[in-house]
C-alpha atoms as a PDB file:
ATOM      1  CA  UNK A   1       0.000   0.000   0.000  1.00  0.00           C
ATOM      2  CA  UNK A   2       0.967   3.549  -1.153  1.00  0.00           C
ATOM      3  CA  UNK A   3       1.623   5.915   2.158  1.00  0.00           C
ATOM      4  CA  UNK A   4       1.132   9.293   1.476  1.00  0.00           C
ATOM      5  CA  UNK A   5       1.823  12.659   3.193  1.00  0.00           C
ATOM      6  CA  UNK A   6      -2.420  12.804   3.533  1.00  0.00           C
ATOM      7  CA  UNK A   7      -2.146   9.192   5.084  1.00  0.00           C
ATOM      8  CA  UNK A   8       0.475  10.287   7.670  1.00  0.00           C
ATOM      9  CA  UNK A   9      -1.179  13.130   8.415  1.00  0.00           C
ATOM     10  CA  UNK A  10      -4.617  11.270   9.235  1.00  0.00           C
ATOM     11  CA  UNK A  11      -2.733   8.916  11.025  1.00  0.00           C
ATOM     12  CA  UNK A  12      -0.981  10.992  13.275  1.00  0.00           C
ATOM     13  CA  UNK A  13      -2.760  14.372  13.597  1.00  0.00           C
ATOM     14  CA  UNK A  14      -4.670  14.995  17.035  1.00  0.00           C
ATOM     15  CA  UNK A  15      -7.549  16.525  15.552  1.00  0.00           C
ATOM     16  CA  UNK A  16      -8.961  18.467  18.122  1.00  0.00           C
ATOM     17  CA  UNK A  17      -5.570  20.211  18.474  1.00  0.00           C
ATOM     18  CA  UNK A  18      -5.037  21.123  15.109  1.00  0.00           C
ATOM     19  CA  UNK A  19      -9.165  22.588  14.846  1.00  0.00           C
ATOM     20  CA  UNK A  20      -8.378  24.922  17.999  1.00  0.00           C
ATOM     21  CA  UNK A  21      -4.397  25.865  16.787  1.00  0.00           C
ATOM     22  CA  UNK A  22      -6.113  26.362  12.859  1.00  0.00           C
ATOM     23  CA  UNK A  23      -9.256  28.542  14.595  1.00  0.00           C
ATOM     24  CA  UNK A  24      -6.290  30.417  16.013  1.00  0.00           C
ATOM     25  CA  UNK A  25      -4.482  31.234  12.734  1.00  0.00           C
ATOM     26  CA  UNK A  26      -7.759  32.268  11.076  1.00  0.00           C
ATOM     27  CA  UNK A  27      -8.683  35.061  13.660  1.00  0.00           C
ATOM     28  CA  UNK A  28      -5.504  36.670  12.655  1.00  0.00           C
ATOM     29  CA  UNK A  29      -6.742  38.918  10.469  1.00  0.00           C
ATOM     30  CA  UNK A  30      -6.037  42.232   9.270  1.00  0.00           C
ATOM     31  CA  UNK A  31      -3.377  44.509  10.267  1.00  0.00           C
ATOM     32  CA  UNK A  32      -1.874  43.996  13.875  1.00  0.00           C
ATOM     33  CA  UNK A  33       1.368  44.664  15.561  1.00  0.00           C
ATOM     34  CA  UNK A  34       3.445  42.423  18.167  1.00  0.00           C
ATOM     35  CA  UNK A  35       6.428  43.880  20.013  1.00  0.00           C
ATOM     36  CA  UNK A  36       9.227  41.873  21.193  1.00  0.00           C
ATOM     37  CA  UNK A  37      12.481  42.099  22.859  1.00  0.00           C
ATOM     38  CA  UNK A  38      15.958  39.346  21.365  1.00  0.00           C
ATOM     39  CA  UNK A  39      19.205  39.864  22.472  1.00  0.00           C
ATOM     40  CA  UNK A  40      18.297  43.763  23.312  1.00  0.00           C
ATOM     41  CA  UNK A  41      16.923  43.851  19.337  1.00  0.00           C
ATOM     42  CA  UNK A  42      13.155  45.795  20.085  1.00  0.00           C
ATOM     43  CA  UNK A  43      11.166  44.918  17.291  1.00  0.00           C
ATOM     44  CA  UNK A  44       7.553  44.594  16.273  1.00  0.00           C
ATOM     45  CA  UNK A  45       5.517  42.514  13.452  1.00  0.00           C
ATOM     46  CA  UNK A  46       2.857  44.223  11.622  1.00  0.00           C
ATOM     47  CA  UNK A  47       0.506  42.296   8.792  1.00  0.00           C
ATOM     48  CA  UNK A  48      -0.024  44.148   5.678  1.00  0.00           C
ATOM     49  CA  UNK A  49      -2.350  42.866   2.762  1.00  0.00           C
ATOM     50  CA  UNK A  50      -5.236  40.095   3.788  1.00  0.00           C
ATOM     51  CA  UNK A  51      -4.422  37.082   4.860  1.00  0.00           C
ATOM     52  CA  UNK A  52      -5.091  33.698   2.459  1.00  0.00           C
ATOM     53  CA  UNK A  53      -4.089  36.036  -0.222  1.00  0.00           C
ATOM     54  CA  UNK A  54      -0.435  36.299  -2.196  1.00  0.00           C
ATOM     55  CA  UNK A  55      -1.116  40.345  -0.847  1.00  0.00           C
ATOM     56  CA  UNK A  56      -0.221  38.535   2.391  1.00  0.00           C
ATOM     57  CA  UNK A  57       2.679  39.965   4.366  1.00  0.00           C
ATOM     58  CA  UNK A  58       3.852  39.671   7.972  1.00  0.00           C
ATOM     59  CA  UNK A  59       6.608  42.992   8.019  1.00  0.00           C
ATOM     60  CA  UNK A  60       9.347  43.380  10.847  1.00  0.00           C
ATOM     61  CA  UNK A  61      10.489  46.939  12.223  1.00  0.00           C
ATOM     62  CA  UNK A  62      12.360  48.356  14.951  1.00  0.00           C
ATOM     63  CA  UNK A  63      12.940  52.029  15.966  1.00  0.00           C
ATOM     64  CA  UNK A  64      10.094  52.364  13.218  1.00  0.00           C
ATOM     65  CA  UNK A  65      11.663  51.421  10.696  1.00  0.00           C
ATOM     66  CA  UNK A  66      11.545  48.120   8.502  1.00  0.00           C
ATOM     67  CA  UNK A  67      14.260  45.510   9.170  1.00  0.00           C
ATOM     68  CA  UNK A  68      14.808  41.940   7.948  1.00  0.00           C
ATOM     69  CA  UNK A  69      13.838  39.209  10.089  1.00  0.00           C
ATOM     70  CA  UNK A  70      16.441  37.049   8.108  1.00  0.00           C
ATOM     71  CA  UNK A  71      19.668  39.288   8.357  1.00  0.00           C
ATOM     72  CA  UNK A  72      18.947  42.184  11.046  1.00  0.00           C
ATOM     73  CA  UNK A  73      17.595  39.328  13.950  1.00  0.00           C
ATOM     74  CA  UNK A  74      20.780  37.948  15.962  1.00  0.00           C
ATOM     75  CA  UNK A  75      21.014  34.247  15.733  1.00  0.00           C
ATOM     76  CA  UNK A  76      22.397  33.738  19.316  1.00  0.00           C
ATOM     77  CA  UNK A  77      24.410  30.643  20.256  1.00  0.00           C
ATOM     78  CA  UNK A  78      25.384  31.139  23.484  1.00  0.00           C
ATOM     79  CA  UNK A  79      25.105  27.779  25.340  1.00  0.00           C
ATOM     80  CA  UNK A  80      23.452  25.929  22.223  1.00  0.00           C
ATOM     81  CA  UNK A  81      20.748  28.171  22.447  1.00  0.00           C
ATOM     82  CA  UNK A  82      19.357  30.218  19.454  1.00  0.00           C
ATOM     83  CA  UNK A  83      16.820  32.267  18.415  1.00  0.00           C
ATOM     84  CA  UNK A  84      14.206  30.437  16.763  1.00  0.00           C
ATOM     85  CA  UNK A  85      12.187  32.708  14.031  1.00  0.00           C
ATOM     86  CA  UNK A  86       8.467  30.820  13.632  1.00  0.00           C
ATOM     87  CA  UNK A  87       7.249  30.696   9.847  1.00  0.00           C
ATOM     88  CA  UNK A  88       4.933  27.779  10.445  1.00  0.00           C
ATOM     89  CA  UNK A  89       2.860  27.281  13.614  1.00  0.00           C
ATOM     90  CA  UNK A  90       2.378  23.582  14.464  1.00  0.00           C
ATOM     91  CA  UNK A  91      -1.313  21.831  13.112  1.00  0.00           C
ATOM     92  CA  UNK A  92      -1.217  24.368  10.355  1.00  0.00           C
ATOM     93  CA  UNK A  93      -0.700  24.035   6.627  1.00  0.00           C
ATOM     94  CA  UNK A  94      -0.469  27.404   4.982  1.00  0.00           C
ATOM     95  CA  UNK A  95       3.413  27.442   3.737  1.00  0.00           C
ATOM     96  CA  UNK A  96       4.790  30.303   5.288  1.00  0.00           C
ATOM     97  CA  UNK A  97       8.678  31.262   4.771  1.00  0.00           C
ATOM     98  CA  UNK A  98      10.696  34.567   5.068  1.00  0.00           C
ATOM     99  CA  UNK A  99      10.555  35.562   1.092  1.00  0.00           C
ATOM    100  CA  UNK A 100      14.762  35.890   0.604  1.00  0.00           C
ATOM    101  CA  UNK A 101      14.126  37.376  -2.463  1.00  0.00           C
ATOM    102  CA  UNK A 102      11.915  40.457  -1.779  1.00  0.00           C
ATOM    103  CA  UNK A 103      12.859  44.187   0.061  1.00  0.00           C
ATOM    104  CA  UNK A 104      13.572  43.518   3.851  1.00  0.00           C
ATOM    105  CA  UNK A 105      12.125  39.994   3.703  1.00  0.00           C
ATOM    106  CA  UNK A 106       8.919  39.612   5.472  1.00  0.00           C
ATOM    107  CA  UNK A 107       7.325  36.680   5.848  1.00  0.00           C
ATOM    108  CA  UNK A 108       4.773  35.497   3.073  1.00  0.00           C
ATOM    109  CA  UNK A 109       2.658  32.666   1.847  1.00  0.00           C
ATOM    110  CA  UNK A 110       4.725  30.558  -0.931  1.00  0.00           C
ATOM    111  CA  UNK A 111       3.813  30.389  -4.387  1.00  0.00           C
ATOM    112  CA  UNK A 112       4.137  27.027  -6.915  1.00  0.00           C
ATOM    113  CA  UNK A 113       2.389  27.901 -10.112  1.00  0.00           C
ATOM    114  CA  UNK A 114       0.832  30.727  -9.727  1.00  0.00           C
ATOM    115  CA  UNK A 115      -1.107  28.972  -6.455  1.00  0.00           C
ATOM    116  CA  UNK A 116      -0.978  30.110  -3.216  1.00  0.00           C
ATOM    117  CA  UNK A 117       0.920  26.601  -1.405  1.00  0.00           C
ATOM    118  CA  UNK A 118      -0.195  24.797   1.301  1.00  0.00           C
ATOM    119  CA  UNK A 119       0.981  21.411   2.483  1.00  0.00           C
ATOM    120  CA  UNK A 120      -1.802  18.636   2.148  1.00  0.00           C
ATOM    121  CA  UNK A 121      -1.678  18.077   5.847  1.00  0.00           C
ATOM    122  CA  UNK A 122      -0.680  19.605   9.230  1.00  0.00           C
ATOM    123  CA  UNK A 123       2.589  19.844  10.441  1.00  0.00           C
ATOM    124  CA  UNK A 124       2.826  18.436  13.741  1.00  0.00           C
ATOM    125  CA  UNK A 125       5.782  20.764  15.143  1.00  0.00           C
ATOM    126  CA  UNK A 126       6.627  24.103  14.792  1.00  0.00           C
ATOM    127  CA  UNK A 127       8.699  25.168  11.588  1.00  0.00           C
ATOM    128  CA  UNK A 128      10.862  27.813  10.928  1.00  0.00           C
ATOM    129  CA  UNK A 129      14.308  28.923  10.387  1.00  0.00           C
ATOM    130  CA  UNK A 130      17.412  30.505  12.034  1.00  0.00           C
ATOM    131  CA  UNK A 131      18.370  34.341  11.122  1.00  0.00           C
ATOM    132  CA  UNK A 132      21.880  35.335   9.738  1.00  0.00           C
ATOM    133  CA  UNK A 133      22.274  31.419   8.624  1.00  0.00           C
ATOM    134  CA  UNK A 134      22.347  30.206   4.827  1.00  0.00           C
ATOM    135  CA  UNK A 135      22.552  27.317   2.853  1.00  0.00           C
ATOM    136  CA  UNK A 136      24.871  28.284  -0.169  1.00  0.00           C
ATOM    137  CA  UNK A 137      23.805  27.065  -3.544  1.00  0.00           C
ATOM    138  CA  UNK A 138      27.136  27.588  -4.729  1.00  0.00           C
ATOM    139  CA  UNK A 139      28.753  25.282  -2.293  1.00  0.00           C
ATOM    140  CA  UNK A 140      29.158  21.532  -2.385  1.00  0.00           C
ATOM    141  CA  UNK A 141      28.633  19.455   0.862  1.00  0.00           C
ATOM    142  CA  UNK A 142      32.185  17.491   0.828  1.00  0.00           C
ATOM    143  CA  UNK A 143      30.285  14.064   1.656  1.00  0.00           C
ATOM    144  CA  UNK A 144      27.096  14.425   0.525  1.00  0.00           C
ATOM    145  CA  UNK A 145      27.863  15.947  -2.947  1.00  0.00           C
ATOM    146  CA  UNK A 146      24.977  18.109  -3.246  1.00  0.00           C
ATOM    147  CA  UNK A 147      25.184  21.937  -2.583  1.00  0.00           C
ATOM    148  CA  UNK A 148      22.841  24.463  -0.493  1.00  0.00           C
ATOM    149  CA  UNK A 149      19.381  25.183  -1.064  1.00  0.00           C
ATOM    150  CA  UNK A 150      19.866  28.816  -1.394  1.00  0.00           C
ATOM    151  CA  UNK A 151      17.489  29.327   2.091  1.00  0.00           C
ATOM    152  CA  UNK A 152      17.780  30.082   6.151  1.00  0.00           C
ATOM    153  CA  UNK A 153      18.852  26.885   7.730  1.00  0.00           C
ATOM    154  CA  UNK A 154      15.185  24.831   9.196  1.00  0.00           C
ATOM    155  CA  UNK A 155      14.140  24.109  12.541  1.00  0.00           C
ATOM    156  CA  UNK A 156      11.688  21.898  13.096  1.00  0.00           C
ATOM    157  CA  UNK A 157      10.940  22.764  17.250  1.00  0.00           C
ATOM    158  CA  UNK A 158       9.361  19.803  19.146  1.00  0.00           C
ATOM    159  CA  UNK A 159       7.744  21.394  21.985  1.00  0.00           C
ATOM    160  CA  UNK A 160       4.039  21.383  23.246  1.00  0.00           C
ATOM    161  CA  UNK A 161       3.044  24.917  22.482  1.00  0.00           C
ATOM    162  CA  UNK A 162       1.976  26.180  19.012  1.00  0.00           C
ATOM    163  CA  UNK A 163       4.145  29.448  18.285  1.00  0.00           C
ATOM    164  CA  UNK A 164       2.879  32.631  16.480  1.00  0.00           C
ATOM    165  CA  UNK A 165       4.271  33.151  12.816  1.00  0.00           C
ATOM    166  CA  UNK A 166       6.504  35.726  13.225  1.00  0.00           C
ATOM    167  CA  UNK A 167       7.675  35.373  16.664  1.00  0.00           C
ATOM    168  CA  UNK A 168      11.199  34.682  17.564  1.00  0.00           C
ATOM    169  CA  UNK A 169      11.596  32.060  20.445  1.00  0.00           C
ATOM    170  CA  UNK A 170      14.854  30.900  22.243  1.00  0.00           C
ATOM    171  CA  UNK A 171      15.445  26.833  21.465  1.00  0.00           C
ATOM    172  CA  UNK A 172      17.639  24.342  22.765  1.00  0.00           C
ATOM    173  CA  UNK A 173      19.428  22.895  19.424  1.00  0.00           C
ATOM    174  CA  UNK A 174      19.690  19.155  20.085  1.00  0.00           C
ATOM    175  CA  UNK A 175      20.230  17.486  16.723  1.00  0.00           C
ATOM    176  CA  UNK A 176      20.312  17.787  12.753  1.00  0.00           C
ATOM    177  CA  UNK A 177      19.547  15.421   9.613  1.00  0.00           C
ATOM    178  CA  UNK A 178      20.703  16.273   6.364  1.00  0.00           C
ATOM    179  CA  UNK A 179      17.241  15.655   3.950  1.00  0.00           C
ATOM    180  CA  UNK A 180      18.454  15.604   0.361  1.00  0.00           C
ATOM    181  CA  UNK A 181      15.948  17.854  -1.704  1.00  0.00           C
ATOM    182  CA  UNK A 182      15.380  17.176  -5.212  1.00  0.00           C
ATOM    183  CA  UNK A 183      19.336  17.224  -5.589  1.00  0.00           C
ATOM    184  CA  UNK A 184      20.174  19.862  -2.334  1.00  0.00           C
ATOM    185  CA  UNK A 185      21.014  19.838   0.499  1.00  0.00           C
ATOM    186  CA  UNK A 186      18.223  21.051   3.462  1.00  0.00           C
ATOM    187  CA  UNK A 187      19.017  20.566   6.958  1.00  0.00           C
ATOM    188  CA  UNK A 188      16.547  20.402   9.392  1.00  0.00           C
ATOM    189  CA  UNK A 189      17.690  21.260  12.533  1.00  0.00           C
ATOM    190  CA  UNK A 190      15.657  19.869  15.525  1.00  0.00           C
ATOM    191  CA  UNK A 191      14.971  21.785  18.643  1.00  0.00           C
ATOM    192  CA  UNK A 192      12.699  22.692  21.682  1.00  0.00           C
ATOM    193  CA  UNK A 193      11.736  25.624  22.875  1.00  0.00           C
ATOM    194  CA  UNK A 194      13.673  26.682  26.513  1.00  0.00           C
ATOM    195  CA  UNK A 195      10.091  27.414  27.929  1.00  0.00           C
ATOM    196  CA  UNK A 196       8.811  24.077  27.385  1.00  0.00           C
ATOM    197  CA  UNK A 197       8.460  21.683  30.316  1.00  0.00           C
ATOM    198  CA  UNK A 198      10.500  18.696  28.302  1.00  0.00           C
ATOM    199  CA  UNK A 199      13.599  21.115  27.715  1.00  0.00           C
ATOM    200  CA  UNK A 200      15.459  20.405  31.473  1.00  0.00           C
ATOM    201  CA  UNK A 201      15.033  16.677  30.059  1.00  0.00           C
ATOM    202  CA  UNK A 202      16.082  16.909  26.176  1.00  0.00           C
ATOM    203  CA  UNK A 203      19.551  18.114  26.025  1.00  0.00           C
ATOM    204  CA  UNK A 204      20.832  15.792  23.075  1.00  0.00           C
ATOM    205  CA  UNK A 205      18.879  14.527  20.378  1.00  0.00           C
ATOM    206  CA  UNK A 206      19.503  10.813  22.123  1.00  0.00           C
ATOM    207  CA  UNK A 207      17.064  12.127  24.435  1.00  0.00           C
ATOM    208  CA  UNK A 208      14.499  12.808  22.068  1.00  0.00           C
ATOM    209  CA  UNK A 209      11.683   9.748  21.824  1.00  0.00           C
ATOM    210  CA  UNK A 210      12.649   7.795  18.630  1.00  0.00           C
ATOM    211  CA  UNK A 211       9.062   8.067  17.653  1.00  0.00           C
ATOM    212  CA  UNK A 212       9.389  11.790  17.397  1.00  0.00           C
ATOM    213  CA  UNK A 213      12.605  11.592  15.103  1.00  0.00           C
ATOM    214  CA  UNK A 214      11.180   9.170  13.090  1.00  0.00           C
ATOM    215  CA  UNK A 215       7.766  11.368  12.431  1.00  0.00           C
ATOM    216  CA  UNK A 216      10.045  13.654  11.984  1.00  0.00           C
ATOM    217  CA  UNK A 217      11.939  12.271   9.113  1.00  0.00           C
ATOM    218  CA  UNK A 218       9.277  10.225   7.714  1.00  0.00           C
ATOM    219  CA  UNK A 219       6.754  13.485   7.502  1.00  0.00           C
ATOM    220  CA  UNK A 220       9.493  15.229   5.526  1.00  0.00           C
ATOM    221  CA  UNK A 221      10.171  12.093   3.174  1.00  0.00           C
ATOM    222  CA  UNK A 222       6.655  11.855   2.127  1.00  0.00           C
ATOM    223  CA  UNK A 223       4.934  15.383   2.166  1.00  0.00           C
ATOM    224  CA  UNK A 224       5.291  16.415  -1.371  1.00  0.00           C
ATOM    225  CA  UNK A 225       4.531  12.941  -2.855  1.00  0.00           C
ATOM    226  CA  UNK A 226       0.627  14.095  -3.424  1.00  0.00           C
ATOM    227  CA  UNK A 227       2.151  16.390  -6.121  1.00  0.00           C
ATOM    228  CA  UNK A 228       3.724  13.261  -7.782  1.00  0.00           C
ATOM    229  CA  UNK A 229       6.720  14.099  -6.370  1.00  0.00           C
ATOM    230  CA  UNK A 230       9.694  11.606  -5.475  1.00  0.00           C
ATOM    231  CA  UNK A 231      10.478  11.052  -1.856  1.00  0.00           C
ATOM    232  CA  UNK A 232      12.835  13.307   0.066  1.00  0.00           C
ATOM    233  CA  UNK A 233      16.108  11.130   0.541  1.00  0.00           C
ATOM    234  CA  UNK A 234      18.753  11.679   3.777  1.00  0.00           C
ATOM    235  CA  UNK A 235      22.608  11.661   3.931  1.00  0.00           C
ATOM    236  CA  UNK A 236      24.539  10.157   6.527  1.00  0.00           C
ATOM    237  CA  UNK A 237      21.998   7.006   6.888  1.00  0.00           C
ATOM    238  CA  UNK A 238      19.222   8.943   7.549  1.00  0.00           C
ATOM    239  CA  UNK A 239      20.697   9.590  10.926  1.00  0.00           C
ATOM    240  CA  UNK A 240      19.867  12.669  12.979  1.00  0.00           C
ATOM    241  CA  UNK A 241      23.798  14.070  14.079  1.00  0.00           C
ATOM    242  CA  UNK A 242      24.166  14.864  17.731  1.00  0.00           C
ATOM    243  CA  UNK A 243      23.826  18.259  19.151  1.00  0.00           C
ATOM    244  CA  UNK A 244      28.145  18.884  19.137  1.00  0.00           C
ATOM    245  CA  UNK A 245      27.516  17.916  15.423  1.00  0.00           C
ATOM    246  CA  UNK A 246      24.722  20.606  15.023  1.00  0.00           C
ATOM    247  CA  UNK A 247      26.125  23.765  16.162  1.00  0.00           C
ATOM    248  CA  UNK A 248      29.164  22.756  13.441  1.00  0.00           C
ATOM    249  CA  UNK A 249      26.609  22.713  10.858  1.00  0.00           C
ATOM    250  CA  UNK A 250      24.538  25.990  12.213  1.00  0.00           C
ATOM    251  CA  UNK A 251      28.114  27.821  12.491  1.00  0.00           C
ATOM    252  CA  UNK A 252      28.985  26.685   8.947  1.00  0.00           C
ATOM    253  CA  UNK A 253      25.735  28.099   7.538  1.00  0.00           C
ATOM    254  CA  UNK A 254      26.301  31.609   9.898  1.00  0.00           C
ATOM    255  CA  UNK A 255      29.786  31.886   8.470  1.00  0.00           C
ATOM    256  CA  UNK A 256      28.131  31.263   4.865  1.00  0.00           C
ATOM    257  CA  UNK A 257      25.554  34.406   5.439  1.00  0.00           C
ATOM    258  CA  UNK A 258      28.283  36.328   6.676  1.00  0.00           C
ATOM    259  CA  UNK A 259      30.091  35.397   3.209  1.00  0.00           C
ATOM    260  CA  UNK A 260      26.951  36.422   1.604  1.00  0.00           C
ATOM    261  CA  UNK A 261      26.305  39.674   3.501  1.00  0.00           C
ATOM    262  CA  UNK A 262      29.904  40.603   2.742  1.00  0.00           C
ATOM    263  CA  UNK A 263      29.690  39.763  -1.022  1.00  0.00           C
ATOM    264  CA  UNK A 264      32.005  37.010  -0.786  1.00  0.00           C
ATOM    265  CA  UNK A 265      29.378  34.930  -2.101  1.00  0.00           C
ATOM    266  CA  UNK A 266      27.002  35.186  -4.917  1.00  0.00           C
ATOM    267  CA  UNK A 267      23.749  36.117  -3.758  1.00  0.00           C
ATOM    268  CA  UNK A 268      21.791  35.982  -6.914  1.00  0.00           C
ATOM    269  CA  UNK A 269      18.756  37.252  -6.478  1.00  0.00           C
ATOM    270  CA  UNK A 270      18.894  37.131  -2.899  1.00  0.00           C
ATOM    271  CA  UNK A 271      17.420  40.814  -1.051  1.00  0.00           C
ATOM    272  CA  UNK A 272      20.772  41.145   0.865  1.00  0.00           C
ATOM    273  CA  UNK A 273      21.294  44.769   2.378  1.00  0.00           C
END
């Protein structure tokens, strides 16, 4: 029997959850602002354009003016922890993601075909990425053989509460797998967030229930086979590397933005400055 992205979802989504965290999502309408406070960055989100439209788009500014959530929020480290930035809340489907290619990069529904994309079930953690990180297209992995793909470095964040798109959130980095997208490389880094009451017991992604890193893995091998595409592969036999191993990889892809900030490295179309 065929398993499918839909399957896995039906299989393993607690439906009541995902109702309340979707009812959530779909009262946010219309233009708001949140203030927040990382590292001593003060900084609030504001939506312009209506939401479930490509008009859609969750801004960042500080000091009233607009900043990029990608290259002006500090990615932290200190300890293993970093600062989280939330695209996708958990038991949602609209694909959010910071849009690397437009003025001051605010977050924004993606597009495949002219359609506004959404995955074909609920994600069951939170999903976002890390600021001042990148994945360099223009850079092969030496044991993988596959380059960047051209984006923030992923988190996937494995904690209880669903967080707001938009919002940045301190996480405890515990492991990384390498998922192999047609042809690049896309880490997914998995964390939790500080707050959560698991994080005193998860400090290394040995601590982390197998059946969590296996949904983990097998949701991202499967979720874009209902668009007849092939299934997501993984390097280093489809293990998750340790949390020593992770902050390697998170400090290669910081060093690669900084490359790309500089102009050491191509940026393409990339909205750098």
């Amino acid at each position: 029997m065929k398993v499918t992205a839909v399957m896995l979802s039906t299989l393993l989504a607690p439906t009541a959850a995902w109702s309340s965290a979707a009812s959530l999502t779909s009262r946010r309408v219309g233009c708001f602002a949140m203030a927040s406070t990382v590292s001593g960055l003060n900084f609030e989100t504001e939506v312009s354009g209506e939401v479930g439209t490509e008009s859609y788009r969750l801004n960042f500014k500080s000091g009233g003016k607009q900043i990029s959530p990608w290259h002006d929020l500090p990615l932290g480290g200190e300890g293993g922890v970093y600062n989280m930035l939330t695209e996708i809340p958990k038991y949602s489907k609209a694909k959010m993601e910071v849009a690397t290619k437009e003025a001051s990069n605010p977050i924004a529904q993606d597009i495949k075909k002219g359609k506004l994309r959404d995955y074909h079930g609920p994600i069951f953690w939170n999903y976002g990425c890390l600021p001042q990180t990148w994945e360099d297209p223009n850079e092969e992995h030496p044991e993988l053989k596959v380059n960047g793909d051209d984006d923030p470095i992923d988190v996937v964040e494995i904690g209880s509460a669903a967080l707001d798109s938009g919002s940045v959130t301190p996480v405890k980095a515990l492991g990384v797998i390498a998922m192999i997208d047609d042809g690049e490389l896309d880490w997914k880094v998995i964390a939790i967030n500080t707050a959560d009451p698991l994080a005193s017991q998860y400090n290394d992604i040995d601590d982390v229930p197998a059946a969590v890193k296996d949904g983990v893995r097998e949701w991202f091998r499967w979720y874009k086979t209902p668009d007849d595409k092939p299934l997501n592969g993984f390097g280093f036999d489809e293990k998750f590397l340790n949390k020593a191993e992770t902050a390697k990889v998170i400090e290669e892809t910081h060093q690669a933005w900084k490359n790309l900030k500089s102009g050491a490295a191509e940026k393409g179309k990339l909205w750098t400055e």
